[in-house]
C-alpha atoms as a PDB file:
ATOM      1  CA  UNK A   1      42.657-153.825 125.741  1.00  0.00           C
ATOM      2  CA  UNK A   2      39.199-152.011 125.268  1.00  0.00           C
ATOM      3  CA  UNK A   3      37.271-153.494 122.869  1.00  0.00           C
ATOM      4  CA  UNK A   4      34.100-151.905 120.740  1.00  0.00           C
ATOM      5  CA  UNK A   5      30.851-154.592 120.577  1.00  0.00           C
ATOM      6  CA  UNK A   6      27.869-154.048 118.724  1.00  0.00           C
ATOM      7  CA  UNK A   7      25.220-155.998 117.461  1.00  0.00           C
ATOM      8  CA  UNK A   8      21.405-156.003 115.819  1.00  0.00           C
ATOM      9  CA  UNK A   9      18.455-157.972 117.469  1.00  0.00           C
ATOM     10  CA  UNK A  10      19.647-160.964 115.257  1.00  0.00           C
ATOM     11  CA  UNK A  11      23.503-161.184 116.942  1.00  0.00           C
ATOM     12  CA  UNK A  12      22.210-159.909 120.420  1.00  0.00           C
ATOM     13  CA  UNK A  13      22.311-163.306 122.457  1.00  0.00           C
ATOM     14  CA  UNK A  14      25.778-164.018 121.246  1.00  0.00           C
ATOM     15  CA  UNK A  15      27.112-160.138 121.533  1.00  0.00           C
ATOM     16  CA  UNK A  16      25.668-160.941 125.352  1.00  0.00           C
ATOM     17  CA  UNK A  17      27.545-163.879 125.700  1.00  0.00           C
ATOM     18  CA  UNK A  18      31.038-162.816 124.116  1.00  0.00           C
ATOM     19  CA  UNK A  19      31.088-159.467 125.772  1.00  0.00           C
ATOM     20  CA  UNK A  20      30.352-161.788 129.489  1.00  0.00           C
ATOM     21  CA  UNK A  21      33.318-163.660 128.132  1.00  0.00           C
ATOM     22  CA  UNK A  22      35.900-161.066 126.840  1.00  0.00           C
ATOM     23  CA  UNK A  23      35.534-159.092 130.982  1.00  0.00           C
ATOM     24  CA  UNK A  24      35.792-162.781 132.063  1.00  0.00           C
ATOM     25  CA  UNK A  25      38.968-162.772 130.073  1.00  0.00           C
ATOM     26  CA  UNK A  26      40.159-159.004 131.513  1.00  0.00           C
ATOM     27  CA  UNK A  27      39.240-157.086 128.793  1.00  0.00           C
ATOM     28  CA  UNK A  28      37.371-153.770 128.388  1.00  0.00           C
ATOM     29  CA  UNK A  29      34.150-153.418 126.634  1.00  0.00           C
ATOM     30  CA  UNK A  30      32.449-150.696 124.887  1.00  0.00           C
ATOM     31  CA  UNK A  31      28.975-151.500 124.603  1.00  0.00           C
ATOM     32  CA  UNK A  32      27.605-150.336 121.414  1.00  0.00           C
ATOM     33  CA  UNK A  33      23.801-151.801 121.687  1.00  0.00           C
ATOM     34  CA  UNK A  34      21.535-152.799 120.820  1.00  0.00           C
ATOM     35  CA  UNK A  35      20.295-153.551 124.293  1.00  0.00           C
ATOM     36  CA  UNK A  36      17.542-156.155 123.601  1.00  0.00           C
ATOM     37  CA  UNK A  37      16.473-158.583 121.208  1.00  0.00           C
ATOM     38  CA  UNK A  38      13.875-156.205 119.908  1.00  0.00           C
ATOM     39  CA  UNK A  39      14.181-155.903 115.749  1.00  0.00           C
ATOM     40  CA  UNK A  40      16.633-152.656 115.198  1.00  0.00           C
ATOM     41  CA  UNK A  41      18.289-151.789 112.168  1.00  0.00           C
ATOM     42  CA  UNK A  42      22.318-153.436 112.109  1.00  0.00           C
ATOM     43  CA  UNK A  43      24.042-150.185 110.231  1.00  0.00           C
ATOM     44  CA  UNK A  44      23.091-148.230 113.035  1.00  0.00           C
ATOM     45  CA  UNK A  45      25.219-150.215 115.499  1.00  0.00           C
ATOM     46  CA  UNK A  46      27.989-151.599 112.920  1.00  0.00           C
ATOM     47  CA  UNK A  47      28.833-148.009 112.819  1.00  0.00           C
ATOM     48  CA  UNK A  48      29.195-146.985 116.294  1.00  0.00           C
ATOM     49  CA  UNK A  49      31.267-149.904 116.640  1.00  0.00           C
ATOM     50  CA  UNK A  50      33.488-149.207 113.595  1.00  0.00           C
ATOM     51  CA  UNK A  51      33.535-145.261 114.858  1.00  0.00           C
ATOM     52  CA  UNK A  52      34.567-146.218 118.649  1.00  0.00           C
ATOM     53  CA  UNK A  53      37.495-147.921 116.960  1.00  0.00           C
ATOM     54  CA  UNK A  54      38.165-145.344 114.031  1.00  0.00           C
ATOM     55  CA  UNK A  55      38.172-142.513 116.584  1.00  0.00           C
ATOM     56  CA  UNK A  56      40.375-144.462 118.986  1.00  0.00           C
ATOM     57  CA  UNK A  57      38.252-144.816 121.838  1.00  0.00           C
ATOM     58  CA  UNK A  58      39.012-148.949 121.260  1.00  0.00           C
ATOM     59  CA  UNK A  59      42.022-150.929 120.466  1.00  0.00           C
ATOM     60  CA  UNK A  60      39.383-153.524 118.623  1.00  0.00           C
ATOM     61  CA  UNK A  61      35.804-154.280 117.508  1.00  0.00           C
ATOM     62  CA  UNK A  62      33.647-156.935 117.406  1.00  0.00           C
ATOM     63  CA  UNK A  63      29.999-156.365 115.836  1.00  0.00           C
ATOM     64  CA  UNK A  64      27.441-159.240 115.335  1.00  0.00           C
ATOM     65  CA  UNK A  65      24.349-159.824 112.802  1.00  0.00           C
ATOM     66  CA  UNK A  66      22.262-163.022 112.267  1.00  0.00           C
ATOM     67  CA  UNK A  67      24.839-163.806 108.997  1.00  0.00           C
ATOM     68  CA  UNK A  68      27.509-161.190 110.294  1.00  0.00           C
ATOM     69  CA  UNK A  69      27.431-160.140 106.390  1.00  0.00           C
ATOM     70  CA  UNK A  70      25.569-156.646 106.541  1.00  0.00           C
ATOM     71  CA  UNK A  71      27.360-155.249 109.573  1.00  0.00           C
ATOM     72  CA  UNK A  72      30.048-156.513 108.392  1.00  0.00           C
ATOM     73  CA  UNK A  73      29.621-154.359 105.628  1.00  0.00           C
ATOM     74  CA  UNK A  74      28.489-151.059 107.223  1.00  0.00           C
ATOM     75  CA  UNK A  75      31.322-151.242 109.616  1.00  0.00           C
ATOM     76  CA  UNK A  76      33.717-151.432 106.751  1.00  0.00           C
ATOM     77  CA  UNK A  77      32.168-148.259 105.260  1.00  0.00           C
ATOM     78  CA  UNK A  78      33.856-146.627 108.517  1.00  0.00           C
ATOM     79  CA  UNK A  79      37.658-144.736 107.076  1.00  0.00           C
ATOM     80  CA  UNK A  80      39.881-146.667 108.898  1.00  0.00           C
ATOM     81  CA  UNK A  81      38.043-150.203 109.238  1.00  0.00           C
ATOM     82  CA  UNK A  82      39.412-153.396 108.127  1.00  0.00           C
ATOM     83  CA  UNK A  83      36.288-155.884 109.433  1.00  0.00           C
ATOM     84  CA  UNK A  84      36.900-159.484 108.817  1.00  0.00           C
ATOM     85  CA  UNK A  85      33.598-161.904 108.465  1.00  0.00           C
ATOM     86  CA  UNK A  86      35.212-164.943 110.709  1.00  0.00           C
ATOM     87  CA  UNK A  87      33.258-167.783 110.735  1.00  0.00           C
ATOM     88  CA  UNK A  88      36.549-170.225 112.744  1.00  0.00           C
ATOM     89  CA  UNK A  89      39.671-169.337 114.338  1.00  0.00           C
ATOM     90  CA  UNK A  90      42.053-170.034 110.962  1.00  0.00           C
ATOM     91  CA  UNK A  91      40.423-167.365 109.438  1.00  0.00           C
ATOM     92  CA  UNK A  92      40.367-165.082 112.491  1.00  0.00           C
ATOM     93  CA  UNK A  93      44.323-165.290 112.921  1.00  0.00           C
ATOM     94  CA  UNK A  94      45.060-164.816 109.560  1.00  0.00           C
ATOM     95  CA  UNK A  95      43.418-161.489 108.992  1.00  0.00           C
ATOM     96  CA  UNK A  96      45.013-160.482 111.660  1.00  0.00           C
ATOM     97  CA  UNK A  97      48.202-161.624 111.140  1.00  0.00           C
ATOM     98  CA  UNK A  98      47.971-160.338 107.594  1.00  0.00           C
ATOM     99  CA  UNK A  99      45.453-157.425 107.093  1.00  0.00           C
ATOM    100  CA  UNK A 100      46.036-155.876 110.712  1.00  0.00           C
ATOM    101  CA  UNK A 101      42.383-156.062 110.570  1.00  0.00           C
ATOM    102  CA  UNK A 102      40.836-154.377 113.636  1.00  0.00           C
ATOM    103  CA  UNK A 103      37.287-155.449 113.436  1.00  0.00           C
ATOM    104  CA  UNK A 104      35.749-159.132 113.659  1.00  0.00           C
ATOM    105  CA  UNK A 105      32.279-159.693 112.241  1.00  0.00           C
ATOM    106  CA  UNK A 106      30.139-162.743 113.569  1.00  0.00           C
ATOM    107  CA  UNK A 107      26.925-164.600 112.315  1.00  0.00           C
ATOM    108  CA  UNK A 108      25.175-165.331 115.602  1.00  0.00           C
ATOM    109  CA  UNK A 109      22.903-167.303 114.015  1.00  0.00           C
ATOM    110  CA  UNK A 110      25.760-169.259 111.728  1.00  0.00           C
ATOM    111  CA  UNK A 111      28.496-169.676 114.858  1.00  0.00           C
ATOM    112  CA  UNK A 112      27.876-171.102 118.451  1.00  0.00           C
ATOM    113  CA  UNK A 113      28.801-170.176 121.690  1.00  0.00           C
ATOM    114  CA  UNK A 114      32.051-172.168 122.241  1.00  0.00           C
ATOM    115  CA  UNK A 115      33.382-171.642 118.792  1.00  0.00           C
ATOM    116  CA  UNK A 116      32.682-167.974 118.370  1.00  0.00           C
ATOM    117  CA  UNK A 117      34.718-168.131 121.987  1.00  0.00           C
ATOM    118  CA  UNK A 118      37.608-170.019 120.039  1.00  0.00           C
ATOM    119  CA  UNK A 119      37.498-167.175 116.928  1.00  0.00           C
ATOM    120  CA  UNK A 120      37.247-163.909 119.076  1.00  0.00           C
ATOM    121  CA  UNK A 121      40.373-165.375 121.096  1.00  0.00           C
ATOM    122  CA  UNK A 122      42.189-165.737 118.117  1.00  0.00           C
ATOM    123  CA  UNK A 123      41.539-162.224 116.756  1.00  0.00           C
ATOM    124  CA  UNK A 124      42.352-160.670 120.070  1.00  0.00           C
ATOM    125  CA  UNK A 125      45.657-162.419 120.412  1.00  0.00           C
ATOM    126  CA  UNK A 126      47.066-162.853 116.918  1.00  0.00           C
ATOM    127  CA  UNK A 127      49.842-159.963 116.084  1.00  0.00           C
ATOM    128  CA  UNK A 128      50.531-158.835 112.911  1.00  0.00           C
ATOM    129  CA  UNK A 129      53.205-159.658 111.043  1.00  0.00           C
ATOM    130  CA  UNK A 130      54.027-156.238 109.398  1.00  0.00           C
ATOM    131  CA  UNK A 131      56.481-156.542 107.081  1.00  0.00           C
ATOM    132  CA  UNK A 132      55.313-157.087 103.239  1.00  0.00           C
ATOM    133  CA  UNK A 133      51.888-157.244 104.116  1.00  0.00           C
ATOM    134  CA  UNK A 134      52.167-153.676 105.805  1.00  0.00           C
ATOM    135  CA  UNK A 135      52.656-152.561 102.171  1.00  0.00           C
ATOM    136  CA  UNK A 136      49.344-154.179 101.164  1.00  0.00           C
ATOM    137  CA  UNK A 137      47.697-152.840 104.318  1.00  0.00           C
ATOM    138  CA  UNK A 138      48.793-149.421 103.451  1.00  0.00           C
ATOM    139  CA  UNK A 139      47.323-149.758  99.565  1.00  0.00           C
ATOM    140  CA  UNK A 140      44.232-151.078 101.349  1.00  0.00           C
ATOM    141  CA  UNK A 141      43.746-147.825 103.603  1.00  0.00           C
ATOM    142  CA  UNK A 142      44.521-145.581  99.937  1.00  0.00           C
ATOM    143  CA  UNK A 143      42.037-146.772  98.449  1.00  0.00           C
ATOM    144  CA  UNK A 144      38.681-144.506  98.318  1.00  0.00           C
ATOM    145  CA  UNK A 145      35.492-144.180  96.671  1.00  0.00           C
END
């Protein structure tokens, strides 16, 4: 599975250290930036993130702020985007199993190392249920500005 990862200066340490763990793990990573811890602006990278996943380039996404709450946000703007804010695993496996959703948003300065570890697992291998909530993930991808 290739997976989309993005982050501002806030998020970069733990972006470094989950995308060293998800090719530890065998999967593919799209490197979004930012490259450094320098201060950049999050929408720029929640949305090539969200776009390497809209456009099909990547199965999944993960993006990463100091709160995960604004890229959160922008990558949500994307068509197409269903980004969950996760901040433990419960949460992670339910919007997947649920709300198919095919972004996870992190705080890297709210979750640690070994328990953003435990959440990202648990988004990348919960499956979604389908069935009545397919209907409510359909009314979710209707709905427009």
């Amino acid at each position: 599975m290739r997976i989309a990862i993005g982050s501002d200066h806030g998020g970069f340490a733990l972006k470094e250290h989950i995308k060293t763990w998800l090719t530890d793990h065998g999967y593919e990573v799209e490197d979004c930036g930012c490259h450094s811890a320098e201060s950049v602006d999050y929408p720029v990278y929640g949305k090539a993130a969200a776009l390497a996943v809209a456009e099909g380039r990547c199965e999944r996404g993960i993006v990463v702020c100091t709160t995960g709450i604004g890229i959160s946000i922008c990558a949500n703007k994307v068509k197409g985007i269903r980004c969950a804010l996760c901040s433990e695993p419960l949460s992670a496996e339910m919007t997947r199993r649920h709300n198919d959703a095919n972004m996870l948003a992190l705080g890297g300065g709210m979750v640690g190392r070994n328990l953003a570890e435990r959440i990202v697992e648990a988004f990348l291998t919960t499956q979604f249920e389908g069935g009545r909530h397919q209907r409510r993930v359909d009314l979710i991808g209707d709905i427009e500005a």
